[in-house]
PDB file of N, CA and C in Angstrom:
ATOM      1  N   UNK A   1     101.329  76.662  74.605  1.00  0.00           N
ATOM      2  CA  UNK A   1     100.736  77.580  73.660  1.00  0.00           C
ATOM      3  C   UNK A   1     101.836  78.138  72.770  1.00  0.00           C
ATOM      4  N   UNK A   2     101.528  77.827  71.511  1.00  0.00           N
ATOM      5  CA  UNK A   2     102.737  78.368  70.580  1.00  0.00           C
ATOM      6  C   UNK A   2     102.051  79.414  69.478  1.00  0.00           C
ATOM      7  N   UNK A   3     101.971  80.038  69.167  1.00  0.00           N
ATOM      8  CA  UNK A   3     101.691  80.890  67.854  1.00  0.00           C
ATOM      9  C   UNK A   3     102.248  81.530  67.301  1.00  0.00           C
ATOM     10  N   UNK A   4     102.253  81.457  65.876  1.00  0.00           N
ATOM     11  CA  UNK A   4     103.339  82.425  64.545  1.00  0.00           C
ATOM     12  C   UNK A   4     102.319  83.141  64.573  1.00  0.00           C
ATOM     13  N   UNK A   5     102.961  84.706  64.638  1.00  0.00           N
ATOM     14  CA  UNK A   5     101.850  85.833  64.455  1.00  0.00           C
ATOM     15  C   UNK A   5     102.441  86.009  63.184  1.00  0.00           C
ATOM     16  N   UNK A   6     101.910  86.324  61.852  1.00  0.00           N
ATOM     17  CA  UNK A   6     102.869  87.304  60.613  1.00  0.00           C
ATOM     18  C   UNK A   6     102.070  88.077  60.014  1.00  0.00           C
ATOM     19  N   UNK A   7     102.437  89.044  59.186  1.00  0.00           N
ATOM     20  CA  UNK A   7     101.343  89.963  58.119  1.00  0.00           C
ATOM     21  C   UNK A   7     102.094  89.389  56.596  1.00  0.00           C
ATOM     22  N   UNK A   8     100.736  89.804  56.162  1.00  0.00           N
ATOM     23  CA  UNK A   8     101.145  90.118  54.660  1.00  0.00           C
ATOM     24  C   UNK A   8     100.537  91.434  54.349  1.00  0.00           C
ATOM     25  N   UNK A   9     101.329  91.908  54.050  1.00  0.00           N
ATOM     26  CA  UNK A   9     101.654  93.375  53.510  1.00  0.00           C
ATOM     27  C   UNK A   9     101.783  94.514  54.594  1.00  0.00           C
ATOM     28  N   UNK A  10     102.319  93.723  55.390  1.00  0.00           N
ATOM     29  CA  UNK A  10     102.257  94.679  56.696  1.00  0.00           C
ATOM     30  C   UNK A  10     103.402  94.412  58.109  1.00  0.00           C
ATOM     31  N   UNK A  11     103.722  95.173  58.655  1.00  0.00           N
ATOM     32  CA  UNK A  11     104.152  94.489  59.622  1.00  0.00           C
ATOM     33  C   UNK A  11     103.305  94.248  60.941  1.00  0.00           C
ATOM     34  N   UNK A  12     104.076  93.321  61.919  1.00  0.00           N
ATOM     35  CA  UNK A  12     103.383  93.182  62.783  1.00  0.00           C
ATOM     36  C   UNK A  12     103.903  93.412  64.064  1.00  0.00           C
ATOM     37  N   UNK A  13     103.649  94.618  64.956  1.00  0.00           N
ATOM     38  CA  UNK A  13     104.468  95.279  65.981  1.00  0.00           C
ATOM     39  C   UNK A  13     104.339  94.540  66.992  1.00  0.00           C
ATOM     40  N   UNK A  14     105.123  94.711  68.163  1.00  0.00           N
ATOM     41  CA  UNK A  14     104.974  93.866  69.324  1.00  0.00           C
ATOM     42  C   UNK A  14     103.533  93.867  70.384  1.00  0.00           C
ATOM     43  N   UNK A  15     103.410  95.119  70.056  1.00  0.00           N
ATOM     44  CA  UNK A  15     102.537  95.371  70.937  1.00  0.00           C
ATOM     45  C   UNK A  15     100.930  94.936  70.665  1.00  0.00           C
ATOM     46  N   UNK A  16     100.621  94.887  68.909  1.00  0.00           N
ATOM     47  CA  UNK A  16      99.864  94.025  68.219  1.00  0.00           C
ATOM     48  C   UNK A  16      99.865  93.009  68.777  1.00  0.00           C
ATOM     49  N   UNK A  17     101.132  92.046  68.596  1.00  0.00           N
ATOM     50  CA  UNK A  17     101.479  90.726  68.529  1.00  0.00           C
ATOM     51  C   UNK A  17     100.956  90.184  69.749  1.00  0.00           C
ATOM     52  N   UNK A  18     101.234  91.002  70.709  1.00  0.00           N
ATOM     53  CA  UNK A  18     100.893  90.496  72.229  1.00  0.00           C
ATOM     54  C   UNK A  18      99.289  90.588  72.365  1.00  0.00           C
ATOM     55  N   UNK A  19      99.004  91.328  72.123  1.00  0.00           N
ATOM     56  CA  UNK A  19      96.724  91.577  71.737  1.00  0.00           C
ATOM     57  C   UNK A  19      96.641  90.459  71.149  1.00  0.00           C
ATOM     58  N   UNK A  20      96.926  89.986  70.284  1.00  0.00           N
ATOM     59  CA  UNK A  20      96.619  88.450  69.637  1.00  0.00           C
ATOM     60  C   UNK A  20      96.599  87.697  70.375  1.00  0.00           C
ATOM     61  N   UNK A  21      97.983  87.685  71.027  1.00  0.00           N
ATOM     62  CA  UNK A  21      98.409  86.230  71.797  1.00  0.00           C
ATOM     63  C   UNK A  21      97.298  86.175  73.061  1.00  0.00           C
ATOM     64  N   UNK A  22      97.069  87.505  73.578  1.00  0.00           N
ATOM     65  CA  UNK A  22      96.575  87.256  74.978  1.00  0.00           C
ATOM     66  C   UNK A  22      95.052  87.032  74.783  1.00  0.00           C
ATOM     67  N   UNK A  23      94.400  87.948  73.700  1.00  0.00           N
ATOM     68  CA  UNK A  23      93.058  87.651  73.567  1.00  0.00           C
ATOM     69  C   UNK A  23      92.512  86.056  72.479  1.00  0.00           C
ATOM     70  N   UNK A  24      93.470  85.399  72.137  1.00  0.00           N
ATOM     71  CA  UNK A  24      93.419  84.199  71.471  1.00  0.00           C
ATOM     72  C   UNK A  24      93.159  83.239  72.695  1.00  0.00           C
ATOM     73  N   UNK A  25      94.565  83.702  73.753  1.00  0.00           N
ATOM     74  CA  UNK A  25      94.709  82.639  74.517  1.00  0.00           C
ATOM     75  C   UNK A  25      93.580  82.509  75.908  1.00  0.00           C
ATOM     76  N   UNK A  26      92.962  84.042  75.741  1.00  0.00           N
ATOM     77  CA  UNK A  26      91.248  84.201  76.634  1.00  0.00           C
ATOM     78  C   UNK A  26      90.708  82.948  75.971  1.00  0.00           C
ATOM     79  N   UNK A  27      90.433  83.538  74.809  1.00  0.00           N
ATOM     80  CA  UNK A  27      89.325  82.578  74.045  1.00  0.00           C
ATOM     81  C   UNK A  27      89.317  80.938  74.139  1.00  0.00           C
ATOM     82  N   UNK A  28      90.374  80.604  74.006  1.00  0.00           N
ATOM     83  CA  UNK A  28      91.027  79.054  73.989  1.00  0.00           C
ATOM     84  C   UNK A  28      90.472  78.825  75.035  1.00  0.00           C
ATOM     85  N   UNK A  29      91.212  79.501  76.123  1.00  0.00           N
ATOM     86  CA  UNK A  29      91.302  78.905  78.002  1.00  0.00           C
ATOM     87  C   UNK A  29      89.487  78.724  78.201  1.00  0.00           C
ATOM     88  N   UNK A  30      89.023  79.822  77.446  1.00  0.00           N
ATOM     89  CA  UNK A  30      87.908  79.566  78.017  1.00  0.00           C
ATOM     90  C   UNK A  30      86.766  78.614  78.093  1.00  0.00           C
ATOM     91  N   UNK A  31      87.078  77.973  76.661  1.00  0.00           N
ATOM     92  CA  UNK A  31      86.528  77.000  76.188  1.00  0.00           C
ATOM     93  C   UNK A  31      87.051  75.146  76.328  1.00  0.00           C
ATOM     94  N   UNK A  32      88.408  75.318  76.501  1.00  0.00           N
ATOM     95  CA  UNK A  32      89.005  74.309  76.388  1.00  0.00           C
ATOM     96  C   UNK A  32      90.090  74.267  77.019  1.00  0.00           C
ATOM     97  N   UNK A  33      90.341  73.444  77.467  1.00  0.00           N
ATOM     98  CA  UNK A  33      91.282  72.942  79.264  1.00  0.00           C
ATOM     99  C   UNK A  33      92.831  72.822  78.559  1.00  0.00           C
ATOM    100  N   UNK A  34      93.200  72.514  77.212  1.00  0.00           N
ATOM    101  CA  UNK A  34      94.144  71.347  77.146  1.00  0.00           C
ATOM    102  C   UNK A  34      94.788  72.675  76.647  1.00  0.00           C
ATOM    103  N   UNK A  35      96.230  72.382  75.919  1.00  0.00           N
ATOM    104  CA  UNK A  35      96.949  73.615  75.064  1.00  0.00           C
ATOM    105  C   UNK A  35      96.656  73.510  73.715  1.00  0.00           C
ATOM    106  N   UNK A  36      97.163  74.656  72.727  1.00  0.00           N
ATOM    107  CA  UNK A  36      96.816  74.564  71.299  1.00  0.00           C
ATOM    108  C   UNK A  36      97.967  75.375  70.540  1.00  0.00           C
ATOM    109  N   UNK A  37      98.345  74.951  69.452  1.00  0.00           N
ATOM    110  CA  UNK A  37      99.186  76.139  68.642  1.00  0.00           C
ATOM    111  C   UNK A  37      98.841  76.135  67.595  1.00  0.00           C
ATOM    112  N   UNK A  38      99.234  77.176  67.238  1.00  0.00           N
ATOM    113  CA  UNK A  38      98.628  77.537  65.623  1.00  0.00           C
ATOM    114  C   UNK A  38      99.502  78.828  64.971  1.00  0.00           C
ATOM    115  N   UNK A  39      99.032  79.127  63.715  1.00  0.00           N
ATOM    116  CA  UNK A  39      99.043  79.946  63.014  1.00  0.00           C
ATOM    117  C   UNK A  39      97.964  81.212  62.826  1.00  0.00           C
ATOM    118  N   UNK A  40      98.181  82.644  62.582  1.00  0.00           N
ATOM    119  CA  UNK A  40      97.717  83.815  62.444  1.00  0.00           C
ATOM    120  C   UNK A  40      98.290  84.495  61.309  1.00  0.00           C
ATOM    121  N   UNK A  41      97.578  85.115  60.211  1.00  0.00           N
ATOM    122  CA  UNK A  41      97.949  85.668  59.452  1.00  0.00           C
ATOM    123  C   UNK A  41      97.014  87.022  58.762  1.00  0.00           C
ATOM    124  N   UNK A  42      97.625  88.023  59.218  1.00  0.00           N
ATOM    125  CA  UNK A  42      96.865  89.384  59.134  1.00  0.00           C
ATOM    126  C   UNK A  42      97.419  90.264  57.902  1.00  0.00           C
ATOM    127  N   UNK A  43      96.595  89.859  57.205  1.00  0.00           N
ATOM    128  CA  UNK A  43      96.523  91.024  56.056  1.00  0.00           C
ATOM    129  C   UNK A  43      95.634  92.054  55.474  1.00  0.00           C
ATOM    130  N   UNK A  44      96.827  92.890  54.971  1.00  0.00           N
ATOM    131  CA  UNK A  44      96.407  94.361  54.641  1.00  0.00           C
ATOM    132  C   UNK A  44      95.908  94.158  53.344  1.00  0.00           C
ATOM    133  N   UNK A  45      94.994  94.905  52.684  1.00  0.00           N
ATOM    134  CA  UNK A  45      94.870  94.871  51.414  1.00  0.00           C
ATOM    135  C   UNK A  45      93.957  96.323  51.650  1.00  0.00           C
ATOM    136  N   UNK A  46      94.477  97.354  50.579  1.00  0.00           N
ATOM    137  CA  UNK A  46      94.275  98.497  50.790  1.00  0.00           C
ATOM    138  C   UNK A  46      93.758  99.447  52.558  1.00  0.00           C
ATOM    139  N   UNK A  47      92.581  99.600  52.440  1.00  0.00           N
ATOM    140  CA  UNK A  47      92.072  99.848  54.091  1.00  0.00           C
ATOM    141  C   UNK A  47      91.803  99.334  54.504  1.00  0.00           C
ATOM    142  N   UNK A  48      91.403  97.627  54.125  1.00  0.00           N
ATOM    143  CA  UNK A  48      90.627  96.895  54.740  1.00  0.00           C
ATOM    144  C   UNK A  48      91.632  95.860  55.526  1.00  0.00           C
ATOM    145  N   UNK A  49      91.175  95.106  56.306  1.00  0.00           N
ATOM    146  CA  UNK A  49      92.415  94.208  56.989  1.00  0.00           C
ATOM    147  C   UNK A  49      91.535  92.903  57.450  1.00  0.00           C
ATOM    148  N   UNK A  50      92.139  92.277  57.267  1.00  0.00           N
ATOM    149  CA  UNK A  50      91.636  90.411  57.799  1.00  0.00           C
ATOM    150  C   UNK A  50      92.873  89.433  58.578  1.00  0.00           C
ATOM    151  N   UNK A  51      91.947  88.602  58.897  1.00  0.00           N
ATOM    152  CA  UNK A  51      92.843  87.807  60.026  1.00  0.00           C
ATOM    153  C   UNK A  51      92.517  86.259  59.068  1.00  0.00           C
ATOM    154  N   UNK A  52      93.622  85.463  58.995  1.00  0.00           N
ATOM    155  CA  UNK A  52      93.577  84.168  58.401  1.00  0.00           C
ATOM    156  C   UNK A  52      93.799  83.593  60.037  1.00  0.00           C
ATOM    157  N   UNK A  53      93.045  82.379  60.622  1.00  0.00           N
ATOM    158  CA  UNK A  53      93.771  81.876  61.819  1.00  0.00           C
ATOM    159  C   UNK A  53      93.309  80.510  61.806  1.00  0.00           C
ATOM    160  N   UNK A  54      94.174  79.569  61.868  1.00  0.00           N
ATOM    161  CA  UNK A  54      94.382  77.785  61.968  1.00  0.00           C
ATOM    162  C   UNK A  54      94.729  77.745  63.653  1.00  0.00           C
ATOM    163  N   UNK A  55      93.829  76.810  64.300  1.00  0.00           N
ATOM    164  CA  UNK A  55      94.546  76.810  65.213  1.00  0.00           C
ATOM    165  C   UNK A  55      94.203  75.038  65.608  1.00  0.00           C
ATOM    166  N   UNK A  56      95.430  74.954  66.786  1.00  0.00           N
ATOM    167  CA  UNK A  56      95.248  73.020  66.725  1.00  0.00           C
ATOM    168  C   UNK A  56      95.152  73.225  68.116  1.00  0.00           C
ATOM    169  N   UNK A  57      94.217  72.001  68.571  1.00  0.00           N
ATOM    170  CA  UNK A  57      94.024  71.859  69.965  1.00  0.00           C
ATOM    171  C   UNK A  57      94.681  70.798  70.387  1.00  0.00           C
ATOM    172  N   UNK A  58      95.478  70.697  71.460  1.00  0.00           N
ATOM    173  CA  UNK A  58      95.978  69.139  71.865  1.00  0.00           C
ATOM    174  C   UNK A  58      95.299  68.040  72.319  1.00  0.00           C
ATOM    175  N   UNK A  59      94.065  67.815  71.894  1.00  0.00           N
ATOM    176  CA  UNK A  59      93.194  67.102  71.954  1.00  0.00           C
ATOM    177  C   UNK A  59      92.959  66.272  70.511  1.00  0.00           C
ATOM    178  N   UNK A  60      93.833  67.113  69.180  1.00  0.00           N
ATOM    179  CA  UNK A  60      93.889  66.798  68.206  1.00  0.00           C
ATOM    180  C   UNK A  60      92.614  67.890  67.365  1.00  0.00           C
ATOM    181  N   UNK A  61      91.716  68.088  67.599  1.00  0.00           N
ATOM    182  CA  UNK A  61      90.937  69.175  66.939  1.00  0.00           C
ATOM    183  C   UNK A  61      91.437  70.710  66.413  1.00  0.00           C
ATOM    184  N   UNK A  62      90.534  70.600  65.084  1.00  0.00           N
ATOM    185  CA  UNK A  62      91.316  71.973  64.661  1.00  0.00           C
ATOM    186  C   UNK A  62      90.338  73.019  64.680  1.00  0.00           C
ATOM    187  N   UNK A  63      90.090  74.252  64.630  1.00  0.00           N
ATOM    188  CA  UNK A  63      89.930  75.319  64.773  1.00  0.00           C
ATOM    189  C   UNK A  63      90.498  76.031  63.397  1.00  0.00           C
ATOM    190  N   UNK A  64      89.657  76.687  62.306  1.00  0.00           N
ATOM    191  CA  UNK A  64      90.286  77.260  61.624  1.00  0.00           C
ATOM    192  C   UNK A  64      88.716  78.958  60.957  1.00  0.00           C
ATOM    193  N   UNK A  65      89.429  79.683  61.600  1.00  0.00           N
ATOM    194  CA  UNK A  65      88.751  81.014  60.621  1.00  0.00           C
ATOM    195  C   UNK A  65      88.721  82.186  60.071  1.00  0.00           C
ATOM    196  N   UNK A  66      88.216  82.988  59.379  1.00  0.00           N
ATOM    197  CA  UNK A  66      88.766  83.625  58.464  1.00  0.00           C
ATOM    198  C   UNK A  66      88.283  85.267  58.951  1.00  0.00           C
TER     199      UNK A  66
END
């Protein structure tokens, strides 16, 4: 399991970073046996905030949402 956590326009604290990783890696495990890495990208834009996330399964399938 590999993942780039980053922000745009924001930073991204550790303690964030780790809520991602662990509740991504719920989600994955739960559905699918094999490993996956990907990309996360959380941005700020005024109050509002969104998550960009690509993710690859080692099965070759991708996973990507917004």
């Amino acid at each position: 399991m590999t993942l780039r956590i980053s922000g745009k326009h924001m930073d991204i604290g550790d303690a964030f970073r780790t809520r991602i990783t662990d509740r991504v890696g719920e989600v994955i495990g739960k559905y699918f046996d094999r490993g996956f890495s990907g990309q996360i990208v959380v941005v700020k834009s005024g109050s509002r905030y969104t998550a960009d996330c690509m993710i690859r399964l080692d099965s070759g399938a991708s996973l990507q949402a917004t």
